[in-house]
C-alpha atoms as a PDB file:
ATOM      1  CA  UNK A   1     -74.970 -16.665  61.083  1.00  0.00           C
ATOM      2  CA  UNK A   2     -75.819 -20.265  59.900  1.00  0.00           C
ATOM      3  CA  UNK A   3     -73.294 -23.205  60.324  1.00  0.00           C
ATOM      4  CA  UNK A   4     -70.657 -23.448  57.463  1.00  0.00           C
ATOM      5  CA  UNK A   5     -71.047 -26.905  55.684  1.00  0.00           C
ATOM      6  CA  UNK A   6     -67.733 -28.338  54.318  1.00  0.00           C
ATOM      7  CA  UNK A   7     -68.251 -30.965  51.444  1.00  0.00           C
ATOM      8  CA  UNK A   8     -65.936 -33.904  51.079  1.00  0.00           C
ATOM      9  CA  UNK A   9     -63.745 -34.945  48.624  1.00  0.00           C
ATOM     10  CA  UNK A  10     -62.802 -38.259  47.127  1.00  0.00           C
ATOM     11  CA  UNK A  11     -61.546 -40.775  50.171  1.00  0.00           C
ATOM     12  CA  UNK A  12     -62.786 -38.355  52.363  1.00  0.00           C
ATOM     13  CA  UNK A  13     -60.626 -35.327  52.778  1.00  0.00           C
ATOM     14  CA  UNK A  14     -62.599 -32.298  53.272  1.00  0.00           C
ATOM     15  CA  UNK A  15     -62.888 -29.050  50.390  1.00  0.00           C
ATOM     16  CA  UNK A  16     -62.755 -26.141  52.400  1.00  0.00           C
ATOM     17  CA  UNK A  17     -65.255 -24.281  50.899  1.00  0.00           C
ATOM     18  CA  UNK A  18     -66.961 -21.880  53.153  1.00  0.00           C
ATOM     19  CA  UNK A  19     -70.717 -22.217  51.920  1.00  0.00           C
ATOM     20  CA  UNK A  20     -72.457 -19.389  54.688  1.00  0.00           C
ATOM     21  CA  UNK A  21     -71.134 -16.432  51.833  1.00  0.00           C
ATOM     22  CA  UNK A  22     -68.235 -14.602  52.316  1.00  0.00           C
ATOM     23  CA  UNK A  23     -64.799 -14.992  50.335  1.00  0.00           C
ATOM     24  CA  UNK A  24     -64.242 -18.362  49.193  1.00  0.00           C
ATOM     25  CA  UNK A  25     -60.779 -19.942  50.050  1.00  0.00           C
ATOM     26  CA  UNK A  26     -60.492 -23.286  48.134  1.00  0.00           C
ATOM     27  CA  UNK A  27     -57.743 -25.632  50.311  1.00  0.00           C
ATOM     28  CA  UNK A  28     -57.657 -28.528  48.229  1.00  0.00           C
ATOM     29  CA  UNK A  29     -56.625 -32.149  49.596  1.00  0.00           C
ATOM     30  CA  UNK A  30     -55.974 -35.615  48.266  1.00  0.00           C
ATOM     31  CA  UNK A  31     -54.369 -36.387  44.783  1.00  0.00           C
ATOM     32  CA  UNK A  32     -56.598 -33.691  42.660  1.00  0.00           C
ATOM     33  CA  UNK A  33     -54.852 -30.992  45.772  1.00  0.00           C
ATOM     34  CA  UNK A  34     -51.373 -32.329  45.303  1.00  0.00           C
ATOM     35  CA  UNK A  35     -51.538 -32.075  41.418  1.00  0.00           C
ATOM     36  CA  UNK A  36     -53.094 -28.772  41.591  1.00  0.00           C
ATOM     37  CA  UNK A  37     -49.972 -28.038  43.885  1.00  0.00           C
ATOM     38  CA  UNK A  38     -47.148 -29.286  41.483  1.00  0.00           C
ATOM     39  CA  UNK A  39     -48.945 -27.251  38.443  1.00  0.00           C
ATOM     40  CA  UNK A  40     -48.570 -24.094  40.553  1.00  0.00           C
ATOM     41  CA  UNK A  41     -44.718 -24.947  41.992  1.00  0.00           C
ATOM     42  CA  UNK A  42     -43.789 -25.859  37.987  1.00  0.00           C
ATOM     43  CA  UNK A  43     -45.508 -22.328  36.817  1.00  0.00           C
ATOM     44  CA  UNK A  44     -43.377 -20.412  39.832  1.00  0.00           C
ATOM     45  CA  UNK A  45     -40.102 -22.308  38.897  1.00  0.00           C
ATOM     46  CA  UNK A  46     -40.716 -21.226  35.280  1.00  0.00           C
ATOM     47  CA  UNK A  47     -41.185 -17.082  35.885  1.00  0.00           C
ATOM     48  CA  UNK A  48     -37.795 -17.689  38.227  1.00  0.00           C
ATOM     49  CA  UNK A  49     -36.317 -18.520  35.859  1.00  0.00           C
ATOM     50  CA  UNK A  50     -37.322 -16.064  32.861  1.00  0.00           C
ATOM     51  CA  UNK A  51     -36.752 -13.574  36.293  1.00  0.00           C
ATOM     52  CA  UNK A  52     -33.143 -14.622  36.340  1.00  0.00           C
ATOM     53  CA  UNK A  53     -32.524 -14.652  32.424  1.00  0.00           C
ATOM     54  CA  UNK A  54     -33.782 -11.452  32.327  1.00  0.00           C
ATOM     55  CA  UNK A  55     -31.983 -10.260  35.145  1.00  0.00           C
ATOM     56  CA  UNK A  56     -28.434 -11.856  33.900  1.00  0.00           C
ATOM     57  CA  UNK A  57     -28.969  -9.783  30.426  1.00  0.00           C
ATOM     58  CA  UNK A  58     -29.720  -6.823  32.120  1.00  0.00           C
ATOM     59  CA  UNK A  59     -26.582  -7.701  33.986  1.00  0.00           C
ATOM     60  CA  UNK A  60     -24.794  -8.572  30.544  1.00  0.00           C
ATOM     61  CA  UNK A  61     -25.689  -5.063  28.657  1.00  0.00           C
ATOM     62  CA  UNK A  62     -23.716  -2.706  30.297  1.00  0.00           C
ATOM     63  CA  UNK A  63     -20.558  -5.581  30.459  1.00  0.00           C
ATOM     64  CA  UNK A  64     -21.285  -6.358  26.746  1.00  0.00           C
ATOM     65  CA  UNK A  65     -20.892  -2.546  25.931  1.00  0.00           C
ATOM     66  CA  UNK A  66     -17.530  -2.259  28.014  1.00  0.00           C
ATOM     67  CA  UNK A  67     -16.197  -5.071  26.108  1.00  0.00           C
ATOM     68  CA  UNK A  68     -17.072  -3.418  23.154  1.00  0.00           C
ATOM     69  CA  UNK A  69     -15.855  -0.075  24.240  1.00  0.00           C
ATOM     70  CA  UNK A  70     -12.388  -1.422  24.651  1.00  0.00           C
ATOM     71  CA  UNK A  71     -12.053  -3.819  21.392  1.00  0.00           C
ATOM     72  CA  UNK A  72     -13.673  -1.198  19.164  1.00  0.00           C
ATOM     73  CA  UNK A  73     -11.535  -0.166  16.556  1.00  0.00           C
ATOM     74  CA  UNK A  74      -9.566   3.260  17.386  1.00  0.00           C
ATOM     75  CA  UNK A  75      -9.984   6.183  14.930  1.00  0.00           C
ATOM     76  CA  UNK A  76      -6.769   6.189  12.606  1.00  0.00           C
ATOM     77  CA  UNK A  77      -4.121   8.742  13.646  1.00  0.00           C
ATOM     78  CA  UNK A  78      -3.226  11.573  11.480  1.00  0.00           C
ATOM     79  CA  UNK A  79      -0.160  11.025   9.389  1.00  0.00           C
ATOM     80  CA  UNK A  80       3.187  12.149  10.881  1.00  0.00           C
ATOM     81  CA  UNK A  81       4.246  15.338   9.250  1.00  0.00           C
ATOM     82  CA  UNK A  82       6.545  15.204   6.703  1.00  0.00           C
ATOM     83  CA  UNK A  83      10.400  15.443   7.394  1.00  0.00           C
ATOM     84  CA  UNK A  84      10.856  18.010   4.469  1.00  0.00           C
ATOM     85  CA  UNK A  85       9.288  21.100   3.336  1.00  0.00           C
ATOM     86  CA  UNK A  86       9.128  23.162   0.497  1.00  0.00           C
ATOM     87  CA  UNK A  87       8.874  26.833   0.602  1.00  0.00           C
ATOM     88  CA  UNK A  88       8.434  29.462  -2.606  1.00  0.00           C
ATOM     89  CA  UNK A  89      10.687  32.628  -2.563  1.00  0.00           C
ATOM     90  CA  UNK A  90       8.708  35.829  -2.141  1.00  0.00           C
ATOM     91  CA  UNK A  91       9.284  36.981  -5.828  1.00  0.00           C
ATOM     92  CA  UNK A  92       8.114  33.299  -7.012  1.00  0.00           C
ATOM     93  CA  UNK A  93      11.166  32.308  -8.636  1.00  0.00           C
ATOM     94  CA  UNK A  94      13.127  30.161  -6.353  1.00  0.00           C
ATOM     95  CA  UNK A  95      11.593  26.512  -4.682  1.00  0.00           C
ATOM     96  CA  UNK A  96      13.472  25.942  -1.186  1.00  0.00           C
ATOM     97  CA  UNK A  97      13.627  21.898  -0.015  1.00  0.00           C
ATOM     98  CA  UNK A  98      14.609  21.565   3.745  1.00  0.00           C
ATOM     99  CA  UNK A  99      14.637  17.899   5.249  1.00  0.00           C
ATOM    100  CA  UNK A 100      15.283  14.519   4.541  1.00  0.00           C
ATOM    101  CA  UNK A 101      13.839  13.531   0.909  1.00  0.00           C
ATOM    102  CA  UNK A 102      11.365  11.469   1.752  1.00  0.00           C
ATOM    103  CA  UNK A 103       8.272   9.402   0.021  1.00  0.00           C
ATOM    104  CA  UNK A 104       6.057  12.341  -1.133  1.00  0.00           C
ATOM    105  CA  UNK A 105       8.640  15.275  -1.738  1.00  0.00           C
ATOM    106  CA  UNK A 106       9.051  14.301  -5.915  1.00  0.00           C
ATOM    107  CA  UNK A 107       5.091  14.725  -6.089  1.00  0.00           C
ATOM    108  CA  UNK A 108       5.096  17.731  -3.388  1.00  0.00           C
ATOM    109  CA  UNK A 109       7.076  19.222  -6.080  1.00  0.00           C
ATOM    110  CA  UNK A 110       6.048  18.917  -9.331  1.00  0.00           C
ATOM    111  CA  UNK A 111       2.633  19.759  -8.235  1.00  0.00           C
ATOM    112  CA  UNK A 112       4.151  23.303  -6.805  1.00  0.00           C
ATOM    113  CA  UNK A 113       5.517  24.042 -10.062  1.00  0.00           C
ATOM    114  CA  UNK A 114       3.202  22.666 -12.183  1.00  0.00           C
ATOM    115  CA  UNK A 115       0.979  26.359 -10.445  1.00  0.00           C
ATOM    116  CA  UNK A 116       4.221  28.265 -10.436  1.00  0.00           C
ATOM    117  CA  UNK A 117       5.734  28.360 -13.529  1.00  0.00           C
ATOM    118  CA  UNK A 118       7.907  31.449 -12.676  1.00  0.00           C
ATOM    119  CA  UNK A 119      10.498  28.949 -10.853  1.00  0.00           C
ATOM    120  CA  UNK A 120      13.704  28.538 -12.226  1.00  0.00           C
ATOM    121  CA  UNK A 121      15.744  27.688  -9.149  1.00  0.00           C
ATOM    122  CA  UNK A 122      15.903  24.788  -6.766  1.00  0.00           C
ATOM    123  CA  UNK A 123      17.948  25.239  -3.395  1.00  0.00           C
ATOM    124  CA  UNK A 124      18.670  22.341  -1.757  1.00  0.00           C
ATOM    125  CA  UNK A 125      19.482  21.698   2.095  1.00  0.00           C
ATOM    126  CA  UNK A 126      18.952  18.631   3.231  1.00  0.00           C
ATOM    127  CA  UNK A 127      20.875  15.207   5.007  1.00  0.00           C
ATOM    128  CA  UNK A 128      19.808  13.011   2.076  1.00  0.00           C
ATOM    129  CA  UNK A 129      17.125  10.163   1.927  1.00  0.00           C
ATOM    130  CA  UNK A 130      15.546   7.783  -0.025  1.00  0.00           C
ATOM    131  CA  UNK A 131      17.354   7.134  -3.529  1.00  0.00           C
ATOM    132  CA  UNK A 132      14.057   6.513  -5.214  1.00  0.00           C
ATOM    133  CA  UNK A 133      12.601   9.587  -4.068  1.00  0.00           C
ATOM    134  CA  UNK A 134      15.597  11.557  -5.452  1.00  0.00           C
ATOM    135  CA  UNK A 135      15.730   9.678  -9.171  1.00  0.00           C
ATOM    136  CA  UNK A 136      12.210  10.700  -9.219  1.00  0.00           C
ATOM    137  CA  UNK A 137      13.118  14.569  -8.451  1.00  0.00           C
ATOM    138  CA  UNK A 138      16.050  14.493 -10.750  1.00  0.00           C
ATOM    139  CA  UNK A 139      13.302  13.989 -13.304  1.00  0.00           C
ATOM    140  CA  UNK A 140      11.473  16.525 -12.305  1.00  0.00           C
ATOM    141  CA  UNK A 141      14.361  19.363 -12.234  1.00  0.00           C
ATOM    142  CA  UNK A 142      15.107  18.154 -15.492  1.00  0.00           C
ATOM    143  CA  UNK A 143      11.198  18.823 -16.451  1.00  0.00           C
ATOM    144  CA  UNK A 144      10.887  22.309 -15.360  1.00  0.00           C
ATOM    145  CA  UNK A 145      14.534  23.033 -16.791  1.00  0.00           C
ATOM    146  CA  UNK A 146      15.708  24.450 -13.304  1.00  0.00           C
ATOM    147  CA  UNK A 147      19.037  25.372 -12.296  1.00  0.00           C
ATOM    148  CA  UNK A 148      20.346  23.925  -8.906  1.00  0.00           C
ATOM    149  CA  UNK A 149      22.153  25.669  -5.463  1.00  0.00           C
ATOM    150  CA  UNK A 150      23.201  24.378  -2.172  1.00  0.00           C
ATOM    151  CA  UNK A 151      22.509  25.973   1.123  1.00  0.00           C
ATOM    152  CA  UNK A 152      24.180  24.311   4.060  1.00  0.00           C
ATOM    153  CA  UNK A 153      24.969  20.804   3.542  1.00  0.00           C
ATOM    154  CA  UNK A 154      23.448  18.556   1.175  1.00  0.00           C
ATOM    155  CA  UNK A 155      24.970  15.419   1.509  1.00  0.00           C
ATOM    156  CA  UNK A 156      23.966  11.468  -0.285  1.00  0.00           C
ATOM    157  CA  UNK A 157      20.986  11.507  -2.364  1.00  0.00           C
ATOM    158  CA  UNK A 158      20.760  15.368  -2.304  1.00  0.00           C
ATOM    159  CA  UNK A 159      23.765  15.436  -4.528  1.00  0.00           C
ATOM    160  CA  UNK A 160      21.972  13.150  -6.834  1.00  0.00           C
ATOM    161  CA  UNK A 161      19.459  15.842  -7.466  1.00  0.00           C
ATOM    162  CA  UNK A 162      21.524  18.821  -7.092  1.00  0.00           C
ATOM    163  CA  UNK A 163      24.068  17.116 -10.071  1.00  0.00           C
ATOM    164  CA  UNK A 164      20.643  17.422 -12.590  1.00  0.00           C
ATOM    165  CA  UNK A 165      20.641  20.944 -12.396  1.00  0.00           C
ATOM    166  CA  UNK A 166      21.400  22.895 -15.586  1.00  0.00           C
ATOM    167  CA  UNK A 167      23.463  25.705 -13.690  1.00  0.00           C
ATOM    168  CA  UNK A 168      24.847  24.293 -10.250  1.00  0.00           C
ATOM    169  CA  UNK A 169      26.338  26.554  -7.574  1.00  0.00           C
ATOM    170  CA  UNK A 170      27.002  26.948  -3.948  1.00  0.00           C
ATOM    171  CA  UNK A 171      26.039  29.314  -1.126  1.00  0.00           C
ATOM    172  CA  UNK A 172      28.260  30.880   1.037  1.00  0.00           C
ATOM    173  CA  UNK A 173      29.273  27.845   3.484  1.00  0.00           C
ATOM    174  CA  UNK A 174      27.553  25.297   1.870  1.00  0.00           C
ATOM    175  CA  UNK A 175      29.180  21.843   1.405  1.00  0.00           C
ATOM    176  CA  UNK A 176      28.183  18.707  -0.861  1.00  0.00           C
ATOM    177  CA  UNK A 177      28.634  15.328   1.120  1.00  0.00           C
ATOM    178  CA  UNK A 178      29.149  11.931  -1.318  1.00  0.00           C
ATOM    179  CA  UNK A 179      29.839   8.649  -0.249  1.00  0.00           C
ATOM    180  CA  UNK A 180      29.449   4.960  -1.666  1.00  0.00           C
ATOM    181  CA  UNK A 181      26.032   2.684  -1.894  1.00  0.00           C
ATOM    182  CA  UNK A 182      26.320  -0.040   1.351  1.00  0.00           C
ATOM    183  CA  UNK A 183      27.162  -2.660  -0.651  1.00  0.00           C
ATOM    184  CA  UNK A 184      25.504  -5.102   1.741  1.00  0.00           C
ATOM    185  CA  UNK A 185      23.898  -8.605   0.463  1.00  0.00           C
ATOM    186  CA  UNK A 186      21.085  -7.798  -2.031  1.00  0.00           C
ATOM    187  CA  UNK A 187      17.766  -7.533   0.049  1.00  0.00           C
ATOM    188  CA  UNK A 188      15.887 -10.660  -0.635  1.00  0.00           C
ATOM    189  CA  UNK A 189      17.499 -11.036  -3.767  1.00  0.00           C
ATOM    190  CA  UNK A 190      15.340  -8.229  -5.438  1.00  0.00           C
ATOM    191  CA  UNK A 191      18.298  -5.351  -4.956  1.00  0.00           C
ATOM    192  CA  UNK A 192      21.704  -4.993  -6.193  1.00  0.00           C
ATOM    193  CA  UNK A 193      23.238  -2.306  -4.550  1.00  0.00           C
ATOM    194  CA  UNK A 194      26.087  -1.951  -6.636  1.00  0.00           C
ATOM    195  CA  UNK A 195      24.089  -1.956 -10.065  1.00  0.00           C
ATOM    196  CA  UNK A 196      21.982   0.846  -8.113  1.00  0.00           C
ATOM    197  CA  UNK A 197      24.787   2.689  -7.530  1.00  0.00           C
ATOM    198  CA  UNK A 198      25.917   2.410 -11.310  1.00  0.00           C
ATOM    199  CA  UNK A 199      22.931   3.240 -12.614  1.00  0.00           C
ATOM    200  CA  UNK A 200      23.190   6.665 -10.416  1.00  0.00           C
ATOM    201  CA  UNK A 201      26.674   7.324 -11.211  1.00  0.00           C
ATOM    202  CA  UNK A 202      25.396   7.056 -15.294  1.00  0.00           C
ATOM    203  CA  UNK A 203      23.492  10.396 -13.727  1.00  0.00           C
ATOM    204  CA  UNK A 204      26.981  12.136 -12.887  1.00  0.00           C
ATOM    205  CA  UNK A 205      28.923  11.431 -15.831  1.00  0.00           C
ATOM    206  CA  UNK A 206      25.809  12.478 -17.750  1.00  0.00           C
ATOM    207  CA  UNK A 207      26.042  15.913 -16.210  1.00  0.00           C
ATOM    208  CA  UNK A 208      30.169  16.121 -17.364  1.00  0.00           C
ATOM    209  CA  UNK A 209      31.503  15.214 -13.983  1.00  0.00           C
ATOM    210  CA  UNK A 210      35.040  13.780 -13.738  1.00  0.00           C
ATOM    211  CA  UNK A 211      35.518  10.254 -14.271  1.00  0.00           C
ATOM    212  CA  UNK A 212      38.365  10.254 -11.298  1.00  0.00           C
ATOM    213  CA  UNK A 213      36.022  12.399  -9.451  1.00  0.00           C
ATOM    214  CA  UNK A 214      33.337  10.143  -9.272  1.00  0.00           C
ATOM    215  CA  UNK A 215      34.895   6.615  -8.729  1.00  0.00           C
ATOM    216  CA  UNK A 216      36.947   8.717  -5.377  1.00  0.00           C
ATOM    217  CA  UNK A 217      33.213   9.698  -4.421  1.00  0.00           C
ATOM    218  CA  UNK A 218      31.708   6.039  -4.992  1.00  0.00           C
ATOM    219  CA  UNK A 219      34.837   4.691  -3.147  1.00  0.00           C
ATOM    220  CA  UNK A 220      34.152   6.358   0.018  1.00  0.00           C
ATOM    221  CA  UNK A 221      32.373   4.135   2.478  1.00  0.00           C
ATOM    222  CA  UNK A 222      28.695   4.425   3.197  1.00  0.00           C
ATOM    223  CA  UNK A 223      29.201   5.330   7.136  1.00  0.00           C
ATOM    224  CA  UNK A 224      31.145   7.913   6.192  1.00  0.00           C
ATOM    225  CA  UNK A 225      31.012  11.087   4.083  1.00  0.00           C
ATOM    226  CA  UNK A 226      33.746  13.098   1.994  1.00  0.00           C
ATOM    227  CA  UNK A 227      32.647  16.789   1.511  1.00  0.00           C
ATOM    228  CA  UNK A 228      35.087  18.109  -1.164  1.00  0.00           C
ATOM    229  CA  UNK A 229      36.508  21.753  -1.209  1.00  0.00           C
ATOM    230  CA  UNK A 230      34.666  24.202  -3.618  1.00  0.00           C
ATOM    231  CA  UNK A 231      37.859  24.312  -6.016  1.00  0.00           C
ATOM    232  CA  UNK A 232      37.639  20.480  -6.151  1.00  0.00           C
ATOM    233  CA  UNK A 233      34.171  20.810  -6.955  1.00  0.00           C
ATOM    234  CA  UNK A 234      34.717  22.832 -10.114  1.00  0.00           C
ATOM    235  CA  UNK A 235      37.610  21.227 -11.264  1.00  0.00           C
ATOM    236  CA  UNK A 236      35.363  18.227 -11.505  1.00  0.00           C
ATOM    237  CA  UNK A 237      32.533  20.136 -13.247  1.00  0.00           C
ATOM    238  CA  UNK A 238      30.453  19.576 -10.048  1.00  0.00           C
ATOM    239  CA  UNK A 239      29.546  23.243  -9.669  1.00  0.00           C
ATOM    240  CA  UNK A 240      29.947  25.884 -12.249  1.00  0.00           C
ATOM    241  CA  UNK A 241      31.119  28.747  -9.987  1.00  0.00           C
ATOM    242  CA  UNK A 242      31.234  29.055  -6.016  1.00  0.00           C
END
């Protein structure tokens, strides 16, 4: 093997450069070693830290999605079912309306007789409601030209609607419930309850109900009700036969 020569570098410091053959392992020294040094130690500290950026949003994905998961907008609930129902006799002559009158029931019901025009009769069982709701049927019982019964109690706005039938009559057992408007403050000015309640009463009187009748049924306070006997009923042109 012949003697490695090592050359020398500026002031001296040796290049190890093995010059016999074999793999060539540059050590560098002096200034041109130390710069050579700081470019490599910069290009290191850079990939660390593309490393660690990569490595925090690799980190951040699965976070990022959980966030997401739980401030995502929840699919919208079905609607509540509706607190009345309306059910068609077998023979298709009769509409029965259960439950509280609620938004919905005046449409629910003109559509059902708009495709069964074999329906004379509406029976009516239900707590009362929403006044609006019930103007809006009393339109439509005076549409379809139907005749009106109670079965069970109907009671408040029920007897608003039951009052527009042509022919009105009771069930065995059932009872009509009336009592006053609350005549509470108007709600943000927009509502007078009494002019409400006059304007529902025009309703009555249009139907041939008693005068006396109807300001003893207005009178009675709203937390209460007054269910009048059947003979009562007639006598004030309420009902046309039990």
């Amino acid at each position: 093997m012949g003697a490695e020569r090592r050359l020398r570098g500026p002031a001296g410091y040796p290049l190890d450069f093995p010059l016999a053959g074999g793999r060539v392992s540059p050590i560098l020294s002096g200034s041109a070693g130390r710069a050579r040094r700081g470019a490599g130690m910069a290009t290191e500290e850079t990939v660390m830290k593309a490393a660690g950026a990569i490595a925090l949003l690799i980190l951040a994905i699965p976070a990022s999605a959980a966030i997401s998961a739980a401030y995502r907008t929840p699919a919208p609930l079905p609607p509540p079912p509706a607190p009345y129902t309306l059910t068609l006799s077998a023979d298709g002559g009769r509409v029965d309306l259960q439950g509280v009158i609620d938004f919905g029931v005046t449409a629910d019901l003109a559509a059902l007789l708009a495709g069964t025009p074999d329906v004379r009769l509406l029976r009516l069982q239900s707590p009362g409601g929403r006044v609006a709701e019930a103007r809006g049927l009393v339109n439509v019982v005076r549409r379809f030209a139907l005749a009106t019964t109670a079965r069970g109690d109907c009671a408040s706005a029920c007897t608003l609607v039951f009052i527009a039938g042509h022919s009105r009559a009771l069930d065995p057992g059932a009872r009509l419930g009336f009592h006053g408007y609350n005549l509470r403050a108007p709600i943000f000015g927009l509502i007078d309850p009494a002019a409400e309640m006059a304007r529902d009463a025009a309703v009555f009187r249009a139907a041939g109900v008693s005068p006396a009748f109807l300001d003893r049924a207005m009178a009675v306070p709203h937390q209460t009700m007054w269910f009048p006997e059947p003979a009562e009923l007639i006598a004030a042109g309420i009902i046309d036969r039990r």
